[in-house]
PDB file of N, CA and C in Angstrom:
ATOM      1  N   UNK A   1       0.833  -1.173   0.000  1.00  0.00           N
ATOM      2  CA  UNK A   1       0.000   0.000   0.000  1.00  0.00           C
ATOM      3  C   UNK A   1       0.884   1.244   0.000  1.00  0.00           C
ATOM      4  N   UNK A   2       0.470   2.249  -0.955  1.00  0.00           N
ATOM      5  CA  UNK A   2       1.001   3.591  -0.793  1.00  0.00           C
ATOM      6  C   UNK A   2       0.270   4.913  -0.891  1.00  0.00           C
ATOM      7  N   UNK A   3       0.976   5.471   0.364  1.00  0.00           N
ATOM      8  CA  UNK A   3       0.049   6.889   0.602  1.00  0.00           C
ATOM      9  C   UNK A   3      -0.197   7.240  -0.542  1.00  0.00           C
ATOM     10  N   UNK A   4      -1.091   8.475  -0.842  1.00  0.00           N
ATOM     11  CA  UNK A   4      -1.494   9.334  -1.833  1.00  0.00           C
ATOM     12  C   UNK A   4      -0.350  10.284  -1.749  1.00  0.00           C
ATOM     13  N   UNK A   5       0.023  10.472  -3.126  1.00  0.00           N
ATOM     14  CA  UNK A   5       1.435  11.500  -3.530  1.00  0.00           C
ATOM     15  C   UNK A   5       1.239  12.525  -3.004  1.00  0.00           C
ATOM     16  N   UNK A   6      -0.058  13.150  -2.881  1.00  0.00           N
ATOM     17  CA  UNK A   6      -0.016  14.590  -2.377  1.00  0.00           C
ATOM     18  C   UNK A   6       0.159  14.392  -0.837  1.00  0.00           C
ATOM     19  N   UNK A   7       0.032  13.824  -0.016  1.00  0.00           N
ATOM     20  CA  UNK A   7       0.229  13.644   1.596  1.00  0.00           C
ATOM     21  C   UNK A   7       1.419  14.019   1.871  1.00  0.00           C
ATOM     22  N   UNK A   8       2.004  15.107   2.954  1.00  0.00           N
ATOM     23  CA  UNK A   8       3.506  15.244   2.997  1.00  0.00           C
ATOM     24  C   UNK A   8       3.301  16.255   4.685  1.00  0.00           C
ATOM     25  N   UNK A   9       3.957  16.344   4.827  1.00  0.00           N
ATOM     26  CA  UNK A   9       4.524  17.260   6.276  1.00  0.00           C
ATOM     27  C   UNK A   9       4.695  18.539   6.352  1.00  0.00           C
ATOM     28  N   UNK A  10       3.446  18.838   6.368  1.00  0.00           N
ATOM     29  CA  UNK A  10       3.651  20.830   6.262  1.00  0.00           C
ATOM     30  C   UNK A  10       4.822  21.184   6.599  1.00  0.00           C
ATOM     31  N   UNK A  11       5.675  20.560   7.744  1.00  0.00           N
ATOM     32  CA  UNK A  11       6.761  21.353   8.592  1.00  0.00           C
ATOM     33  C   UNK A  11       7.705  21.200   7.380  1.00  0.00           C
ATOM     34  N   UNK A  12       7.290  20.123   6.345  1.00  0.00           N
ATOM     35  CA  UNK A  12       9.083  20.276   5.597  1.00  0.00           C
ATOM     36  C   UNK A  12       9.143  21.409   4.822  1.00  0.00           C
ATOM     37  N   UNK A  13       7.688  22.094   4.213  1.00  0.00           N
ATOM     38  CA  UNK A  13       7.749  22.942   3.354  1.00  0.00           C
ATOM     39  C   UNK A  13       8.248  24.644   4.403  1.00  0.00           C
ATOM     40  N   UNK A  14       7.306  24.669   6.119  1.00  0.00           N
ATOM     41  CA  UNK A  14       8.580  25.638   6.544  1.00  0.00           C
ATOM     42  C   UNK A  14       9.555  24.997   6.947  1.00  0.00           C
ATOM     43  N   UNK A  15      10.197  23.991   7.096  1.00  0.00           N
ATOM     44  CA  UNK A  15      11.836  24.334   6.995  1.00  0.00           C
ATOM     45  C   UNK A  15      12.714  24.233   5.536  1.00  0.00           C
ATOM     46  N   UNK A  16      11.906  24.194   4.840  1.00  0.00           N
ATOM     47  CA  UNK A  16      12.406  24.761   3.028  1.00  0.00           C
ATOM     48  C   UNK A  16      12.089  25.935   3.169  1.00  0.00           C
ATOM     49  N   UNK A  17      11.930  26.830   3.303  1.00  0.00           N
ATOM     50  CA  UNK A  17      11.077  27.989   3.494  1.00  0.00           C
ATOM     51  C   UNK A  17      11.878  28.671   4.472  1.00  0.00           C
ATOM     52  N   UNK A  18      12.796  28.094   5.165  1.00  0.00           N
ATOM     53  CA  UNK A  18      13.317  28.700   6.615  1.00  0.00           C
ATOM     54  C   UNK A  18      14.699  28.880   5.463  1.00  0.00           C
ATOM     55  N   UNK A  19      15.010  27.393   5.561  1.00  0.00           N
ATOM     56  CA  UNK A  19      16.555  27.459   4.886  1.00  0.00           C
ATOM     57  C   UNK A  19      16.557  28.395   3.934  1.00  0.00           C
ATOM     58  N   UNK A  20      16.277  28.466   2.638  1.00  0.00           N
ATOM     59  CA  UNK A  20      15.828  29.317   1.778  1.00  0.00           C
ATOM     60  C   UNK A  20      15.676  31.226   2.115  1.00  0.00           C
ATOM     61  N   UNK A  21      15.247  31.655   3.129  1.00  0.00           N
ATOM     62  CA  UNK A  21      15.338  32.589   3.694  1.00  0.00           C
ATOM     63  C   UNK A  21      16.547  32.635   4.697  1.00  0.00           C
ATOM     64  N   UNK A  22      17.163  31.832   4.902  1.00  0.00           N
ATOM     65  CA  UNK A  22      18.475  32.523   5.744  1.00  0.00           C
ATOM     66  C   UNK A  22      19.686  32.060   4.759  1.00  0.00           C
ATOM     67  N   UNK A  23      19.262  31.430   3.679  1.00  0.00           N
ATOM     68  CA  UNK A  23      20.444  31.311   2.528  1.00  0.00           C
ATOM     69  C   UNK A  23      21.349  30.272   2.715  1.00  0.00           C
ATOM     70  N   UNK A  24      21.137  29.207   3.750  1.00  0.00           N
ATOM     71  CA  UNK A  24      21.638  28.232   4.127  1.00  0.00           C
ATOM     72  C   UNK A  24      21.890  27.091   2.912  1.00  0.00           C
ATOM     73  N   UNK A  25      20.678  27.017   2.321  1.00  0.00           N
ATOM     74  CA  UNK A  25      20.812  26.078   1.146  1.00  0.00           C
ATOM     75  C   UNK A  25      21.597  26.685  -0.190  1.00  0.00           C
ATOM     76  N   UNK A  26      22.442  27.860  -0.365  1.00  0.00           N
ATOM     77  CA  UNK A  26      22.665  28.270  -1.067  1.00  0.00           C
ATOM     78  C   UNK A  26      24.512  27.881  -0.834  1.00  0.00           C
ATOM     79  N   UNK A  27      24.715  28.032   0.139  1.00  0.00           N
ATOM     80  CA  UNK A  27      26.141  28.109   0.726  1.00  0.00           C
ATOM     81  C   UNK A  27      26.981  26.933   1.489  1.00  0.00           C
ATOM     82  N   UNK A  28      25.644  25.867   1.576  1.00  0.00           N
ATOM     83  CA  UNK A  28      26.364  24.560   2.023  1.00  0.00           C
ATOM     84  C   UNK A  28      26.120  23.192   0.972  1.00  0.00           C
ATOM     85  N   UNK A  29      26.873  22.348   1.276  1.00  0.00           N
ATOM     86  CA  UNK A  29      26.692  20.969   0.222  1.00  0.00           C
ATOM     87  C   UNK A  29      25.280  20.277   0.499  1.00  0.00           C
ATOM     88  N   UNK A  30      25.538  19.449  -0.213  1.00  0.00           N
ATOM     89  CA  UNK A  30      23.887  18.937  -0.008  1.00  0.00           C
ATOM     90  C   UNK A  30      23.975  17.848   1.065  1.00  0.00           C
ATOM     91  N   UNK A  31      24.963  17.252   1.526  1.00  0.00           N
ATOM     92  CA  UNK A  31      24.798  16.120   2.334  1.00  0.00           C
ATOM     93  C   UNK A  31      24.753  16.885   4.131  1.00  0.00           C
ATOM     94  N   UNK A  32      25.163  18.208   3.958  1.00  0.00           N
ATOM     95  CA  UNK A  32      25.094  18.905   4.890  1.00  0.00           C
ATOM     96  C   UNK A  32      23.459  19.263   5.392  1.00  0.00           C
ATOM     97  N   UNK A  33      22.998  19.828   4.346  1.00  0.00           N
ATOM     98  CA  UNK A  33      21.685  20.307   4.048  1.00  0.00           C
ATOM     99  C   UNK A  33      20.210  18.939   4.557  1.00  0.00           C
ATOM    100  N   UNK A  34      21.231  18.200   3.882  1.00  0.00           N
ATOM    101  CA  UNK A  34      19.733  17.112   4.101  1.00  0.00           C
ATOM    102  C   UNK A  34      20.032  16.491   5.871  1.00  0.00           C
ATOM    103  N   UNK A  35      21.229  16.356   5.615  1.00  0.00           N
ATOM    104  CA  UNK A  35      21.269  16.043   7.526  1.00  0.00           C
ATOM    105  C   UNK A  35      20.677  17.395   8.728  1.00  0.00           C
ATOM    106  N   UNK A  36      21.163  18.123   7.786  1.00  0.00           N
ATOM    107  CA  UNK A  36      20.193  19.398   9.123  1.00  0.00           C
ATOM    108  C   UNK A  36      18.502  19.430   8.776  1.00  0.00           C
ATOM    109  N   UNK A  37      18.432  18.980   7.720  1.00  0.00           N
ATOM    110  CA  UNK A  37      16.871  18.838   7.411  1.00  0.00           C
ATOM    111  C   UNK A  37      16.408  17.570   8.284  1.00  0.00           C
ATOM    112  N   UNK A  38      16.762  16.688   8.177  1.00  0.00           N
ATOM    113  CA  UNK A  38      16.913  15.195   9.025  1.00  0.00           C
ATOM    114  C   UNK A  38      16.546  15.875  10.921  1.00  0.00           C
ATOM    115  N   UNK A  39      17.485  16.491  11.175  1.00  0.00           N
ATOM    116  CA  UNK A  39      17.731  17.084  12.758  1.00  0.00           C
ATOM    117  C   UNK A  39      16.830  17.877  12.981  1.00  0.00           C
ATOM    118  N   UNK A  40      16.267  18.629  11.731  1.00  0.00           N
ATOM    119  CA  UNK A  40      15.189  19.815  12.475  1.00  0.00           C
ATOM    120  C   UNK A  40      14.002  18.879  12.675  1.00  0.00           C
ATOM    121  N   UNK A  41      13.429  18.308  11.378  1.00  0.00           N
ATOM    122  CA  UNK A  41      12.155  17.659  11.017  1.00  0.00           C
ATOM    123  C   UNK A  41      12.062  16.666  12.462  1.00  0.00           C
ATOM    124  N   UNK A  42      13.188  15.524  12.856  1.00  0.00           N
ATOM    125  CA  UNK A  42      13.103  15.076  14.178  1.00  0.00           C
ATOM    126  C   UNK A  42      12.602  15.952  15.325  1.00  0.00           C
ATOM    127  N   UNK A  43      12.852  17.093  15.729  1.00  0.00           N
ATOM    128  CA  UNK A  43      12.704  17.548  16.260  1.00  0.00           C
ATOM    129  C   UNK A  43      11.009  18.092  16.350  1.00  0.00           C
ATOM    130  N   UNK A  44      10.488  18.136  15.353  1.00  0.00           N
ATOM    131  CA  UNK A  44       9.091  19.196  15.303  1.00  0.00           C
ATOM    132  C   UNK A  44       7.615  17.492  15.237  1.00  0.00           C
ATOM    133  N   UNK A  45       6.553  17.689  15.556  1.00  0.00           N
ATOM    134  CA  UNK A  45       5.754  16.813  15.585  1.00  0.00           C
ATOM    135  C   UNK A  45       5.577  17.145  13.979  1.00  0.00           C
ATOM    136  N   UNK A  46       4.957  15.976  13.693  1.00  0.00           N
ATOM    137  CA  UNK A  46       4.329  16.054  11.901  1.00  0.00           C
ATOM    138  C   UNK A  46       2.953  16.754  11.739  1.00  0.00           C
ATOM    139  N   UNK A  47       2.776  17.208  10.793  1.00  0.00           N
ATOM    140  CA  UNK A  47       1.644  18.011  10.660  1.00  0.00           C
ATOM    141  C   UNK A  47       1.329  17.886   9.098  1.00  0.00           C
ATOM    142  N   UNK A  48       0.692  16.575   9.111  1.00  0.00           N
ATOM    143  CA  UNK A  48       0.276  15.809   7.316  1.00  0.00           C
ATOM    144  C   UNK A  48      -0.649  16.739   7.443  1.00  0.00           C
ATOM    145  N   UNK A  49      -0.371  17.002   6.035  1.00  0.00           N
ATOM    146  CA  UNK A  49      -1.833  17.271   5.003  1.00  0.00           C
ATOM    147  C   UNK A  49      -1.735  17.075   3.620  1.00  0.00           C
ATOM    148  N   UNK A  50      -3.015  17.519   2.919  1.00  0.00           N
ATOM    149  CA  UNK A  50      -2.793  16.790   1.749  1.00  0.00           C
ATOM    150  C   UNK A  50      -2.666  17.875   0.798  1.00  0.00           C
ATOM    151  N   UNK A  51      -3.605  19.084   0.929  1.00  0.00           N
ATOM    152  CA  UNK A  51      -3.271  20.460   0.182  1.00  0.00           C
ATOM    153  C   UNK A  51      -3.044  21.690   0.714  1.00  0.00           C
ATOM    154  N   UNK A  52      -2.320  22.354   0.423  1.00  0.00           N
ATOM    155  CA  UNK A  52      -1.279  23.487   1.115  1.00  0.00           C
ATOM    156  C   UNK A  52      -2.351  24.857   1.277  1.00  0.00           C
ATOM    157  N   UNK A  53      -3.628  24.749  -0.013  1.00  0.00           N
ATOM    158  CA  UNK A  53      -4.676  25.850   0.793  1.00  0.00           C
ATOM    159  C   UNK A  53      -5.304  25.306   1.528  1.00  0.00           C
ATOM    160  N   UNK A  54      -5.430  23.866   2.095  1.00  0.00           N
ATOM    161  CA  UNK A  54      -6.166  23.659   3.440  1.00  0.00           C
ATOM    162  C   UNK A  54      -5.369  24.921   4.793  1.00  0.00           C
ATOM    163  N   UNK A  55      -4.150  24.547   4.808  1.00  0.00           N
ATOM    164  CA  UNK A  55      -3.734  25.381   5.761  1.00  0.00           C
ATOM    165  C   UNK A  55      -3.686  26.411   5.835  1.00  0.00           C
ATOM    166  N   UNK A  56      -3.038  27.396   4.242  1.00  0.00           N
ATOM    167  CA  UNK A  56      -3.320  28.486   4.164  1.00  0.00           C
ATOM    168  C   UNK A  56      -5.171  29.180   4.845  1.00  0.00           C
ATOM    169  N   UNK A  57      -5.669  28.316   4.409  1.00  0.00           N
ATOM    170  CA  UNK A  57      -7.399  28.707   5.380  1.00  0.00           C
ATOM    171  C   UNK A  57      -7.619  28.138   6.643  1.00  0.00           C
ATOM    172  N   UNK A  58      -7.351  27.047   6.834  1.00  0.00           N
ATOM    173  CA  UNK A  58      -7.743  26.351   8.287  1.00  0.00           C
ATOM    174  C   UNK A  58      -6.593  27.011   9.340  1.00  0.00           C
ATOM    175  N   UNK A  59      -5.790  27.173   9.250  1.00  0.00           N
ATOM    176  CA  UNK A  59      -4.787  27.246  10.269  1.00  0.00           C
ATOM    177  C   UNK A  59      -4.784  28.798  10.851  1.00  0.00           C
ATOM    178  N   UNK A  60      -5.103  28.906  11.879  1.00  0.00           N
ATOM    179  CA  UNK A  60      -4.788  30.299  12.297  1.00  0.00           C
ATOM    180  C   UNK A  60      -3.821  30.722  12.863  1.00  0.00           C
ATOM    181  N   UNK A  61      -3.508  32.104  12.828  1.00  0.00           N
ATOM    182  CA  UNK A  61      -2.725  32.932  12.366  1.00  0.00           C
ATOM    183  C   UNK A  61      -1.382  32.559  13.685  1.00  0.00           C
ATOM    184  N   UNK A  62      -2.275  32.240  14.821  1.00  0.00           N
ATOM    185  CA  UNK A  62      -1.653  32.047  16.012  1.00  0.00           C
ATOM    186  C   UNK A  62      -0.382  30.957  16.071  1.00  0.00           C
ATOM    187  N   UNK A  63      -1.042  29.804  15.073  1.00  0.00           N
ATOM    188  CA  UNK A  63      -0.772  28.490  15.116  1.00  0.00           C
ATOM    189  C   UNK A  63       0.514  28.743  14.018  1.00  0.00           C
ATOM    190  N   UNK A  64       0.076  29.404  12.776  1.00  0.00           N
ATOM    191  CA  UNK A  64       1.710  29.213  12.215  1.00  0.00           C
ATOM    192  C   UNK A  64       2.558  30.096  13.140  1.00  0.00           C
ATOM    193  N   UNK A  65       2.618  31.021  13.855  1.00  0.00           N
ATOM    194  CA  UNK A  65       3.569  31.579  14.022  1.00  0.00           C
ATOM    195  C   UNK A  65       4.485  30.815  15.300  1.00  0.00           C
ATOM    196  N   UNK A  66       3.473  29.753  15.917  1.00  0.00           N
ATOM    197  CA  UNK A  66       3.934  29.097  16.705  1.00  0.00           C
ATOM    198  C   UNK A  66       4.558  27.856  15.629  1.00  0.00           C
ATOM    199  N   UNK A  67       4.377  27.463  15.048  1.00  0.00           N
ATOM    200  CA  UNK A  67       4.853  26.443  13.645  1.00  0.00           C
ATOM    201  C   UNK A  67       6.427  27.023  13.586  1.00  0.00           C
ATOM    202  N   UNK A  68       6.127  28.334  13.120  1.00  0.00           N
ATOM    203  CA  UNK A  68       7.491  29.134  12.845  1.00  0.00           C
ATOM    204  C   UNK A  68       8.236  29.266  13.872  1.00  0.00           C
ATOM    205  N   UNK A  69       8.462  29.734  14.535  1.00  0.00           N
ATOM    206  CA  UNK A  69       8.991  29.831  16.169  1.00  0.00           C
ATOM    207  C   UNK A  69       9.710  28.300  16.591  1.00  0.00           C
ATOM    208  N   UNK A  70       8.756  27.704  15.990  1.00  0.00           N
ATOM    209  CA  UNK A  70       9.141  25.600  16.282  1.00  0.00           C
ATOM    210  C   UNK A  70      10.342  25.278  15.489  1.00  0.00           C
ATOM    211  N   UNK A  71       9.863  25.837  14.068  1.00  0.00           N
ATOM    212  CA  UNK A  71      11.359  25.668  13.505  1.00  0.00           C
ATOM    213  C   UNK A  71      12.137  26.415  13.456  1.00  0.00           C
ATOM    214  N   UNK A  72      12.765  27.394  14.044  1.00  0.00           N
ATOM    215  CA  UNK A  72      13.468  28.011  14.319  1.00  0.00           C
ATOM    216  C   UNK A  72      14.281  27.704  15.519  1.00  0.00           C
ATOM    217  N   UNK A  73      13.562  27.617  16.340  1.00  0.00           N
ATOM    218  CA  UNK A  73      14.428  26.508  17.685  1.00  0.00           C
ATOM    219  C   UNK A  73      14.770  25.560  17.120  1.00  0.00           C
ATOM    220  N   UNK A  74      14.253  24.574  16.441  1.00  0.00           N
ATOM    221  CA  UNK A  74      14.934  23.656  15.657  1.00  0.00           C
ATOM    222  C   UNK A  74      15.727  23.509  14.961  1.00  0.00           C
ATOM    223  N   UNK A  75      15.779  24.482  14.305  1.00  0.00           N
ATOM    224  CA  UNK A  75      17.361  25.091  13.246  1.00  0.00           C
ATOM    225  C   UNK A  75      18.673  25.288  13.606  1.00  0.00           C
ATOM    226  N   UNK A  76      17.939  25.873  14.915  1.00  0.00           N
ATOM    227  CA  UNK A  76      18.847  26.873  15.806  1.00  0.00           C
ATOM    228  C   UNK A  76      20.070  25.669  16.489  1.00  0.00           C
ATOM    229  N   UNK A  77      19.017  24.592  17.430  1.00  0.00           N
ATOM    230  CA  UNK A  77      19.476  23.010  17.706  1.00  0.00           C
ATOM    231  C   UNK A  77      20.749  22.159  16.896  1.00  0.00           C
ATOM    232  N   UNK A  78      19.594  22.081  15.721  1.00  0.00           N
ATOM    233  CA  UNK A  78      20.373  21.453  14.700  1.00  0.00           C
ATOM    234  C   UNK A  78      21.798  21.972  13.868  1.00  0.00           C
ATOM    235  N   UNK A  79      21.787  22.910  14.238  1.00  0.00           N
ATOM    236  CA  UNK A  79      23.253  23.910  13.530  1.00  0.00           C
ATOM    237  C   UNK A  79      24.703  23.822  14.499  1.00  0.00           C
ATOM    238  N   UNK A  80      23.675  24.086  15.726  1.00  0.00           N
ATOM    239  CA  UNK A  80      24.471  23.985  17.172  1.00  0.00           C
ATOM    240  C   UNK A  80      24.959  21.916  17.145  1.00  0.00           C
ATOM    241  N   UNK A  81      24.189  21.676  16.759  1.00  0.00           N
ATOM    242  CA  UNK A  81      24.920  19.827  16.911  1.00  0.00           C
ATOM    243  C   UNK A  81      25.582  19.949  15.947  1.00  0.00           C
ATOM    244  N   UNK A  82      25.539  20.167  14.547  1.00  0.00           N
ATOM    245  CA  UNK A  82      26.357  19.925  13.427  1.00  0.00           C
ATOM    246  C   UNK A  82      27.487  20.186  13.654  1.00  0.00           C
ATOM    247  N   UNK A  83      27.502  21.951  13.837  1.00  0.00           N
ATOM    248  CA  UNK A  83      28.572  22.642  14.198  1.00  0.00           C
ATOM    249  C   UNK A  83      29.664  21.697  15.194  1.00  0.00           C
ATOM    250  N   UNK A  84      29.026  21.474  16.525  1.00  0.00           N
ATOM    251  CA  UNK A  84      29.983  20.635  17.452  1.00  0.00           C
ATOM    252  C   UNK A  84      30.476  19.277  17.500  1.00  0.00           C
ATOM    253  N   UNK A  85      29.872  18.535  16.212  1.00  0.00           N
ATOM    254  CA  UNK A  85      30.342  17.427  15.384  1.00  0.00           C
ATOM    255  C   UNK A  85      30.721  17.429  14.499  1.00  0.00           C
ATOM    256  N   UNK A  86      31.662  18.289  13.970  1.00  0.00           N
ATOM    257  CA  UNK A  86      32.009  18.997  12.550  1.00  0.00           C
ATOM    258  C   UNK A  86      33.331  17.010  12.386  1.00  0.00           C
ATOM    259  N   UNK A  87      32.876  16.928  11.508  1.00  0.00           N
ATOM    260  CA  UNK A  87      33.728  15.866  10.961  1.00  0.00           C
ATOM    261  C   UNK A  87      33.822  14.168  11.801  1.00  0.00           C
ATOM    262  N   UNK A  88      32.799  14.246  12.368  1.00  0.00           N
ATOM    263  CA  UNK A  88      32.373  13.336  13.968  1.00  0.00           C
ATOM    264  C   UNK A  88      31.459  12.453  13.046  1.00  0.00           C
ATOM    265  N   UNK A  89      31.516  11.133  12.655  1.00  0.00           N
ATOM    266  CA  UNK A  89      30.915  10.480  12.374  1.00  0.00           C
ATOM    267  C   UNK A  89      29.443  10.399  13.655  1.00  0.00           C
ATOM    268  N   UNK A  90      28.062  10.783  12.863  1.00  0.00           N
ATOM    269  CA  UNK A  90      27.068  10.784  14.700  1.00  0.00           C
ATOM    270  C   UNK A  90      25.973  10.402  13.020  1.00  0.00           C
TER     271      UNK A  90
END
């Protein structure tokens, strides 16, 4: 059995959305990139849905900014471990 293609994790699209705005994905390799993507996404609960104007309408205003705020501590986490395992097989 396989999910429906459109089903995915709101949180990955803000932390694409995060990286992307602080230019992170522009300036590091990709095996870097997907492991801090790996560390944030662990960090945040999942939040499936299936279409992106469900949330844009259902979700209030309160709730993304707490969304946002989530990944941002999470970023914040995940940069701070990378950083202090720089070349550390983990």
């Amino acid at each position: 059995m396989k999910l429906h293609d459109d089903i995915h994790n709101y949180y990955e699209k803000l932390v694409v959305d995060k990286l992307t705005k602080e230019g992170l994905a522009d300036n590091k390799d990709t095996d870097f990139i997907a492991d801090l993507c790996c560390l944030i996404l662990n960090q945040l609960p999942p939040k499936y849905i299936r279409y992106e104007v469900d949330m844009a309408f259902y979700l209030p205003q309160a709730e993304r900014l707490q969304m946002e705020m989530n990944v941002d501590q999470a970023l914040k986490s995940a940069l701070r471990f990378l950083n202090e395992n720089k070349g550390k097989d983990y």
